[in-house]
PDB file of N, CA and C in Angstrom:
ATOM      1  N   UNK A   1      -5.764  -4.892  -5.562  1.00  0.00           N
ATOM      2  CA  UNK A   1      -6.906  -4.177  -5.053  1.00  0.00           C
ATOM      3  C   UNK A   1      -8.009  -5.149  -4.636  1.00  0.00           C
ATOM      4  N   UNK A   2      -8.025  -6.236  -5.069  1.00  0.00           N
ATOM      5  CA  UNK A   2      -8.992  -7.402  -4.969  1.00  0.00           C
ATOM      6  C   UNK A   2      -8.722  -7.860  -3.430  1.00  0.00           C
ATOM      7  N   UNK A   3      -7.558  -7.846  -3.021  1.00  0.00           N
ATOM      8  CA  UNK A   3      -7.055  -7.995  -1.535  1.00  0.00           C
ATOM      9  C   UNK A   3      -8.615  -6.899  -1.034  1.00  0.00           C
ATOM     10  N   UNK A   4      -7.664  -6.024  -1.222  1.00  0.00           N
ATOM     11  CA  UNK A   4      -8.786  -4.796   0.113  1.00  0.00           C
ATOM     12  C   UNK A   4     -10.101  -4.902  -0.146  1.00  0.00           C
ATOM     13  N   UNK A   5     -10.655  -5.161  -1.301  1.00  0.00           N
ATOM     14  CA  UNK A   5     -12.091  -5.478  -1.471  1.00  0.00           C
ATOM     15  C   UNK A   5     -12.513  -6.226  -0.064  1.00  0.00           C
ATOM     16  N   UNK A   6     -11.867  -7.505  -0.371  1.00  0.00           N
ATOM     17  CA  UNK A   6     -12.161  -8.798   0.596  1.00  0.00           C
ATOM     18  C   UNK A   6     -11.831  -8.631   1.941  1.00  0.00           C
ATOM     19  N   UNK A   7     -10.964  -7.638   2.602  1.00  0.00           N
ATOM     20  CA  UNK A   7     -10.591  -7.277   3.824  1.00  0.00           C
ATOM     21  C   UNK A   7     -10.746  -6.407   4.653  1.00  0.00           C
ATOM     22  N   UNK A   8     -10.734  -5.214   3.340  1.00  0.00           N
ATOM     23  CA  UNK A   8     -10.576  -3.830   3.865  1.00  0.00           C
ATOM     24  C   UNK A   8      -9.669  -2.919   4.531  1.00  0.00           C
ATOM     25  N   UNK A   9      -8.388  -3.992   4.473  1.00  0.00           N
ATOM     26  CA  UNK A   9      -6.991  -3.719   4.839  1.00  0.00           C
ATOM     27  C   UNK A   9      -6.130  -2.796   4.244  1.00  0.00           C
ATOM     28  N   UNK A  10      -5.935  -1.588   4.049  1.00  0.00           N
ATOM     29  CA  UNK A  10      -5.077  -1.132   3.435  1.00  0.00           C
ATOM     30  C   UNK A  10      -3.527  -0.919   3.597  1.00  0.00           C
ATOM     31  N   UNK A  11      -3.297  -0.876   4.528  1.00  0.00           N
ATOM     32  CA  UNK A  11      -1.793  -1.425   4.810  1.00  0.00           C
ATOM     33  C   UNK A  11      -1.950  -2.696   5.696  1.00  0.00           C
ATOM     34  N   UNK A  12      -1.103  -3.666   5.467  1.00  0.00           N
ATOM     35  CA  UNK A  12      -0.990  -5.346   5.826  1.00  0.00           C
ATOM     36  C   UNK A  12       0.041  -5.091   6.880  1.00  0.00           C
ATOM     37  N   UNK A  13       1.279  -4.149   6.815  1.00  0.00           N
ATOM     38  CA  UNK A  13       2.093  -4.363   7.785  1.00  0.00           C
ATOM     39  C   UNK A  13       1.627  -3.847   9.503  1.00  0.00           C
ATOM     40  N   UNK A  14       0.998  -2.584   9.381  1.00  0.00           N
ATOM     41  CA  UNK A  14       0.161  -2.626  10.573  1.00  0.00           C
ATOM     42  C   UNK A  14      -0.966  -2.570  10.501  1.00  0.00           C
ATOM     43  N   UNK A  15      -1.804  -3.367   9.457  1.00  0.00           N
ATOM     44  CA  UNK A  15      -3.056  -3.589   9.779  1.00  0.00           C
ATOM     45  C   UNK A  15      -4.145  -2.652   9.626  1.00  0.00           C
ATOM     46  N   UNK A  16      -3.911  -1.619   8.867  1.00  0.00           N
ATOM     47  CA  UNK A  16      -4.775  -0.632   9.018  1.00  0.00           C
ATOM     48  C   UNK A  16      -5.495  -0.660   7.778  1.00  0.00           C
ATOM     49  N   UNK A  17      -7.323  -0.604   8.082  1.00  0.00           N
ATOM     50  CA  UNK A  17      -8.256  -0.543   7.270  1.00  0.00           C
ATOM     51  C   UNK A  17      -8.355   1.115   6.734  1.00  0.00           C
ATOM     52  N   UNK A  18      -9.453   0.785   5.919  1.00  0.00           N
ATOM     53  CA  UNK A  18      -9.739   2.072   5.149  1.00  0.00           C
ATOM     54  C   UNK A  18     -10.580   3.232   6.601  1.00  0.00           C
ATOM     55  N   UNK A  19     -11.535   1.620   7.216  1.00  0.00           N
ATOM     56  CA  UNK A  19     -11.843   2.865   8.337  1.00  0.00           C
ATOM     57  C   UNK A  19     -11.139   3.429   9.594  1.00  0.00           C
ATOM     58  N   UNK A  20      -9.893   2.614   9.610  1.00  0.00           N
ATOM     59  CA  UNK A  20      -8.736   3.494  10.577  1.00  0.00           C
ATOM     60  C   UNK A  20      -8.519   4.502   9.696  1.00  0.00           C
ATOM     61  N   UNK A  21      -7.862   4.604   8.523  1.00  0.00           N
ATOM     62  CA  UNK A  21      -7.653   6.159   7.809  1.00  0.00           C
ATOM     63  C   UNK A  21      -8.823   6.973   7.855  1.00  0.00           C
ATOM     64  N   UNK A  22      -9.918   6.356   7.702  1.00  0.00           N
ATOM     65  CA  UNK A  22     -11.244   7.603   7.897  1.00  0.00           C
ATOM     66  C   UNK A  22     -11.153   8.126   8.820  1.00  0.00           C
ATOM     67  N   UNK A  23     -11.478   7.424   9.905  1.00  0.00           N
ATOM     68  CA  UNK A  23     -11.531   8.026  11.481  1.00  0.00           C
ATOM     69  C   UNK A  23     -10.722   8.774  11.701  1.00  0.00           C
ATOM     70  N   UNK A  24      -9.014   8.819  11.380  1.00  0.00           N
ATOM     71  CA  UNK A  24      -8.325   9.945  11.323  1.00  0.00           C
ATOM     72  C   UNK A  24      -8.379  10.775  10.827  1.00  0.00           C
ATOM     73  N   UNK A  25      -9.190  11.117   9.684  1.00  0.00           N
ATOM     74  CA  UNK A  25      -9.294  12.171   8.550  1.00  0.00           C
ATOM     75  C   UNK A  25      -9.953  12.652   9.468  1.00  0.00           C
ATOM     76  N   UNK A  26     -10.882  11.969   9.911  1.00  0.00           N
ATOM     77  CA  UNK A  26     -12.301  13.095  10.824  1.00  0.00           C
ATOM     78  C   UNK A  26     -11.999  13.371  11.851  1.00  0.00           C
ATOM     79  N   UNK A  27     -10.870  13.273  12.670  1.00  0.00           N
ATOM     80  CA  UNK A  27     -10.031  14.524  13.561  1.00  0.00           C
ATOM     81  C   UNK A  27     -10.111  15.579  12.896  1.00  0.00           C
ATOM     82  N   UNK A  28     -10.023  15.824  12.060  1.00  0.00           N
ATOM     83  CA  UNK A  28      -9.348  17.123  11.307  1.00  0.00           C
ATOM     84  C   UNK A  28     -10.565  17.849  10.670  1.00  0.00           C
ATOM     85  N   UNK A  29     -10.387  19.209  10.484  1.00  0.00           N
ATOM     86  CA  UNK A  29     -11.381  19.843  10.090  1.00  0.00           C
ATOM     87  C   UNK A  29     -10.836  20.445   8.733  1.00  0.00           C
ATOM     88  N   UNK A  30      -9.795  20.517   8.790  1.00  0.00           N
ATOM     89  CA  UNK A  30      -8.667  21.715   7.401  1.00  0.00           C
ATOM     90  C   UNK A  30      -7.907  20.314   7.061  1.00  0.00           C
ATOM     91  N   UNK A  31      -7.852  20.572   6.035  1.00  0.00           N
ATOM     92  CA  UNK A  31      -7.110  19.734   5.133  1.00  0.00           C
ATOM     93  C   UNK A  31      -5.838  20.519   3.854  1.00  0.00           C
ATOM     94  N   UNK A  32      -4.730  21.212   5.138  1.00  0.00           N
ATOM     95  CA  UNK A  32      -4.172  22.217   3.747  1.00  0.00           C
ATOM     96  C   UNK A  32      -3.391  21.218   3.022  1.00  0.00           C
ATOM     97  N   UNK A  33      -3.010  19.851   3.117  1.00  0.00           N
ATOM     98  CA  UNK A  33      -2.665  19.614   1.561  1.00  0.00           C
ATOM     99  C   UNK A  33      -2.118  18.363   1.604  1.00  0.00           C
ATOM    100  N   UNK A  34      -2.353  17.256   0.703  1.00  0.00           N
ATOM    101  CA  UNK A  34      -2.369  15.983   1.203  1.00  0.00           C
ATOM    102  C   UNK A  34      -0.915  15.354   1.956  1.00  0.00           C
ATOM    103  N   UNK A  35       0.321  15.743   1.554  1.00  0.00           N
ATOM    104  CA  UNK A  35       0.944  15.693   2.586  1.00  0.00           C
ATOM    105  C   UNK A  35       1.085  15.536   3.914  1.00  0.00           C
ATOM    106  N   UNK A  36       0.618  17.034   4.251  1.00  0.00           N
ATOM    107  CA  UNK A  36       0.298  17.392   5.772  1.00  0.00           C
ATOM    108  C   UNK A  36      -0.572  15.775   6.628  1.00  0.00           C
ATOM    109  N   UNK A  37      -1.651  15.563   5.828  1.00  0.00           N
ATOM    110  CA  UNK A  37      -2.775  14.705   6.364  1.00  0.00           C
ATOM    111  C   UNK A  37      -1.775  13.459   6.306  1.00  0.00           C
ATOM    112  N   UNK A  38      -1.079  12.941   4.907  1.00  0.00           N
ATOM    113  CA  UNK A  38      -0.471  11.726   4.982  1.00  0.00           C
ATOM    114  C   UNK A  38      -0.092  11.447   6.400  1.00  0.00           C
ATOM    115  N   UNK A  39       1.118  12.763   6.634  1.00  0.00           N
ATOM    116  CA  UNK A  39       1.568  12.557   7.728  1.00  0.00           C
ATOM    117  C   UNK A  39       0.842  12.343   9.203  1.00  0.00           C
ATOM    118  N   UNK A  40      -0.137  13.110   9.004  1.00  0.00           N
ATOM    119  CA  UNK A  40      -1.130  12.925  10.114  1.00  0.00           C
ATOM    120  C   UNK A  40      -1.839  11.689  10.279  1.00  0.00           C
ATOM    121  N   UNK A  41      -2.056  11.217   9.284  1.00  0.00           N
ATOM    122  CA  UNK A  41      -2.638  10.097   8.937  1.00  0.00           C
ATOM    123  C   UNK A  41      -1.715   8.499  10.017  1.00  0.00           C
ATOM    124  N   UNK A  42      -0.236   9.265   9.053  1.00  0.00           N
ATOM    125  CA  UNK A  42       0.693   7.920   9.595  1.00  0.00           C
ATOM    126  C   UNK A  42       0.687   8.134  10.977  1.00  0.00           C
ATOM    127  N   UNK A  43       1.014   9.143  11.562  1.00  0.00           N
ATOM    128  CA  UNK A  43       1.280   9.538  13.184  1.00  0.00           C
ATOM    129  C   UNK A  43      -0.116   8.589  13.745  1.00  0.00           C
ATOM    130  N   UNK A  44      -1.049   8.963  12.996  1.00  0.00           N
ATOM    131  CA  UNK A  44      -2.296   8.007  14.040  1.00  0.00           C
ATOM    132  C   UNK A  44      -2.495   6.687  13.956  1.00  0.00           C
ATOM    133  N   UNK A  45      -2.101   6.488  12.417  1.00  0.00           N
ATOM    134  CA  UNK A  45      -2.663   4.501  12.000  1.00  0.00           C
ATOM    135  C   UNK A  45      -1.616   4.072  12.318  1.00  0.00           C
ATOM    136  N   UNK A  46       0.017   4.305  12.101  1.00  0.00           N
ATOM    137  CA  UNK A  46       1.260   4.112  11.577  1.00  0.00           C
ATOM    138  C   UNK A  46       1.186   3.339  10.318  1.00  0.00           C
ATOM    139  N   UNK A  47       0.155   3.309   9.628  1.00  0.00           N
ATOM    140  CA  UNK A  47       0.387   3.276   8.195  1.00  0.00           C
ATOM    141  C   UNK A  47       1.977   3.715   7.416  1.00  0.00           C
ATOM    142  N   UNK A  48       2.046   2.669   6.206  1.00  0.00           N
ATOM    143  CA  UNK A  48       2.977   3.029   5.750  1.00  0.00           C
ATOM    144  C   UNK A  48       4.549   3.298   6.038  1.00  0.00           C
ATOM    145  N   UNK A  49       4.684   2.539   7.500  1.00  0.00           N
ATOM    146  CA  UNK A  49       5.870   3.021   8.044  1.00  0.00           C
ATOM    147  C   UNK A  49       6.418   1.295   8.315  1.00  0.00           C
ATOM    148  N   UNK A  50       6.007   0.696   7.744  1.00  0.00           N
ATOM    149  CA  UNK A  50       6.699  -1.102   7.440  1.00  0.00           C
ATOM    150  C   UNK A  50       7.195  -1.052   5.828  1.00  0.00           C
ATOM    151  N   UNK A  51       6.412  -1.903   5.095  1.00  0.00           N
ATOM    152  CA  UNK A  51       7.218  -1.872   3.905  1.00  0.00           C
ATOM    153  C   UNK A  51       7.324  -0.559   2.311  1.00  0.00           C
ATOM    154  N   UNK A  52       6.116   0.213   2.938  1.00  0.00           N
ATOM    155  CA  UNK A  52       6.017   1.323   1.911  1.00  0.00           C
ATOM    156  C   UNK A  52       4.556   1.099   0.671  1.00  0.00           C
ATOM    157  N   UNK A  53       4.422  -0.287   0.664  1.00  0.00           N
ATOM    158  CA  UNK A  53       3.638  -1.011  -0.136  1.00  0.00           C
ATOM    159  C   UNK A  53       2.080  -0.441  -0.351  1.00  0.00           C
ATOM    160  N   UNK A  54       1.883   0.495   0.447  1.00  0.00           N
ATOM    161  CA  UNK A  54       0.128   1.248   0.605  1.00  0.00           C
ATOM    162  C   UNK A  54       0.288   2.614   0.495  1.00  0.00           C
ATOM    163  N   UNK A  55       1.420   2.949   0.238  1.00  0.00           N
ATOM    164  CA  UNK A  55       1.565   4.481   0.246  1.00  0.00           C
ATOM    165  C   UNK A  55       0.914   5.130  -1.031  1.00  0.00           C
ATOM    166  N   UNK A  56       0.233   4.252  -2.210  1.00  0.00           N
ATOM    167  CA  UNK A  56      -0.005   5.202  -3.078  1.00  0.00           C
ATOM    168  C   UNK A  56      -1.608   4.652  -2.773  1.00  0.00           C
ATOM    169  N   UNK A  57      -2.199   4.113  -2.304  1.00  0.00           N
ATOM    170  CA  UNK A  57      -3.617   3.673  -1.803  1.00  0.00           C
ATOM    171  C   UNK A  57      -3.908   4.591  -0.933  1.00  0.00           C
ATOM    172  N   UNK A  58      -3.036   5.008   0.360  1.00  0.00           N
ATOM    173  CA  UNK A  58      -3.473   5.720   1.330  1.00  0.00           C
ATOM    174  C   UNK A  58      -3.442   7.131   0.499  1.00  0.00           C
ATOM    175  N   UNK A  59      -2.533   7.706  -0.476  1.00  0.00           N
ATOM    176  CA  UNK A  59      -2.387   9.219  -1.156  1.00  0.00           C
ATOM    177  C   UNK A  59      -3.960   8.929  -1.745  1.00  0.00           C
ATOM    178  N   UNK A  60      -4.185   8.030  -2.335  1.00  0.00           N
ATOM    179  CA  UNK A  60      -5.990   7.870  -2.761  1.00  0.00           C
ATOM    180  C   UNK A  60      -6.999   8.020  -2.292  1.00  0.00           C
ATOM    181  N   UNK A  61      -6.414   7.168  -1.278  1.00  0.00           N
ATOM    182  CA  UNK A  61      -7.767   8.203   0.488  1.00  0.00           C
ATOM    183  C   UNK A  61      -8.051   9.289   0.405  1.00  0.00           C
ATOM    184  N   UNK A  62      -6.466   9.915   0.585  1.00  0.00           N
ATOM    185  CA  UNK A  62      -6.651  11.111   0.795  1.00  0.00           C
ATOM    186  C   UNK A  62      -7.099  12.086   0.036  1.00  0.00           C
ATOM    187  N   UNK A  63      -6.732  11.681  -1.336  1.00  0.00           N
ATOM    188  CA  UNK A  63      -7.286  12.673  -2.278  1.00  0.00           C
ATOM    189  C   UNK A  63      -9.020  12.412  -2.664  1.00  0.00           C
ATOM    190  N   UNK A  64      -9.453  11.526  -2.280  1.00  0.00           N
ATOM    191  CA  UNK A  64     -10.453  11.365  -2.397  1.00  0.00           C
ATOM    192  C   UNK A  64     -11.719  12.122  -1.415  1.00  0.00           C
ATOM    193  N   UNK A  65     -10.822  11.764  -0.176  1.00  0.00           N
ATOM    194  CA  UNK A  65     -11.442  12.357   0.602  1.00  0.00           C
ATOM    195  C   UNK A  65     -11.342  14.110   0.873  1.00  0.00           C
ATOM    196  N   UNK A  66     -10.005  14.848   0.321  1.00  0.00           N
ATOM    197  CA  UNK A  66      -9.978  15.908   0.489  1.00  0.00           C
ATOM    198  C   UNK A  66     -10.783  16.578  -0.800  1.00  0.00           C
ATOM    199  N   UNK A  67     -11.250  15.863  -1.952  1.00  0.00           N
ATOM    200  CA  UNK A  67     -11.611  16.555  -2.746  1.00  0.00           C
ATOM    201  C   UNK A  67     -13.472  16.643  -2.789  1.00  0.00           C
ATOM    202  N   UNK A  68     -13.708  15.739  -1.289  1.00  0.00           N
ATOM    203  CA  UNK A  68     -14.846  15.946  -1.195  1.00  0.00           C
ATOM    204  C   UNK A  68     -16.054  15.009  -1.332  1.00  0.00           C
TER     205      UNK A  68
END
């Protein structure tokens, strides 16, 4: 976690920061259930679709952000 502090990188394989996952969240107005968004999420950053290694960081986003 000391990585993303210093970078802000949350997935390394394509590069995607915490504020590429934001900016995609804020397409969206409904959030029915973190799934759905993961996926939405990946379709826009392609997060998570190299080694798997951010997939429980990005579910943290999301729950963070869907809970408000």
């Amino acid at each position: 976690m000391k990585e993303f502090v210093e970078t802000g990188i949350i997935c390394k394989c394509k590069k995607v920061s915490l504020a590429d996952i934001e900016n995609a969240l804020h397409e969206k107005t409904r959030f029915p259930d973190v799934e759905k968004e993961f996926e939405h999420v990946q379709q826009v950053t392609h997060c998570s679709t190299g080694c798997g290694g951010c997939y429980e960081k990005i579910l943290d986003v999301l729950s963070k952000h869907m809970s408000g």
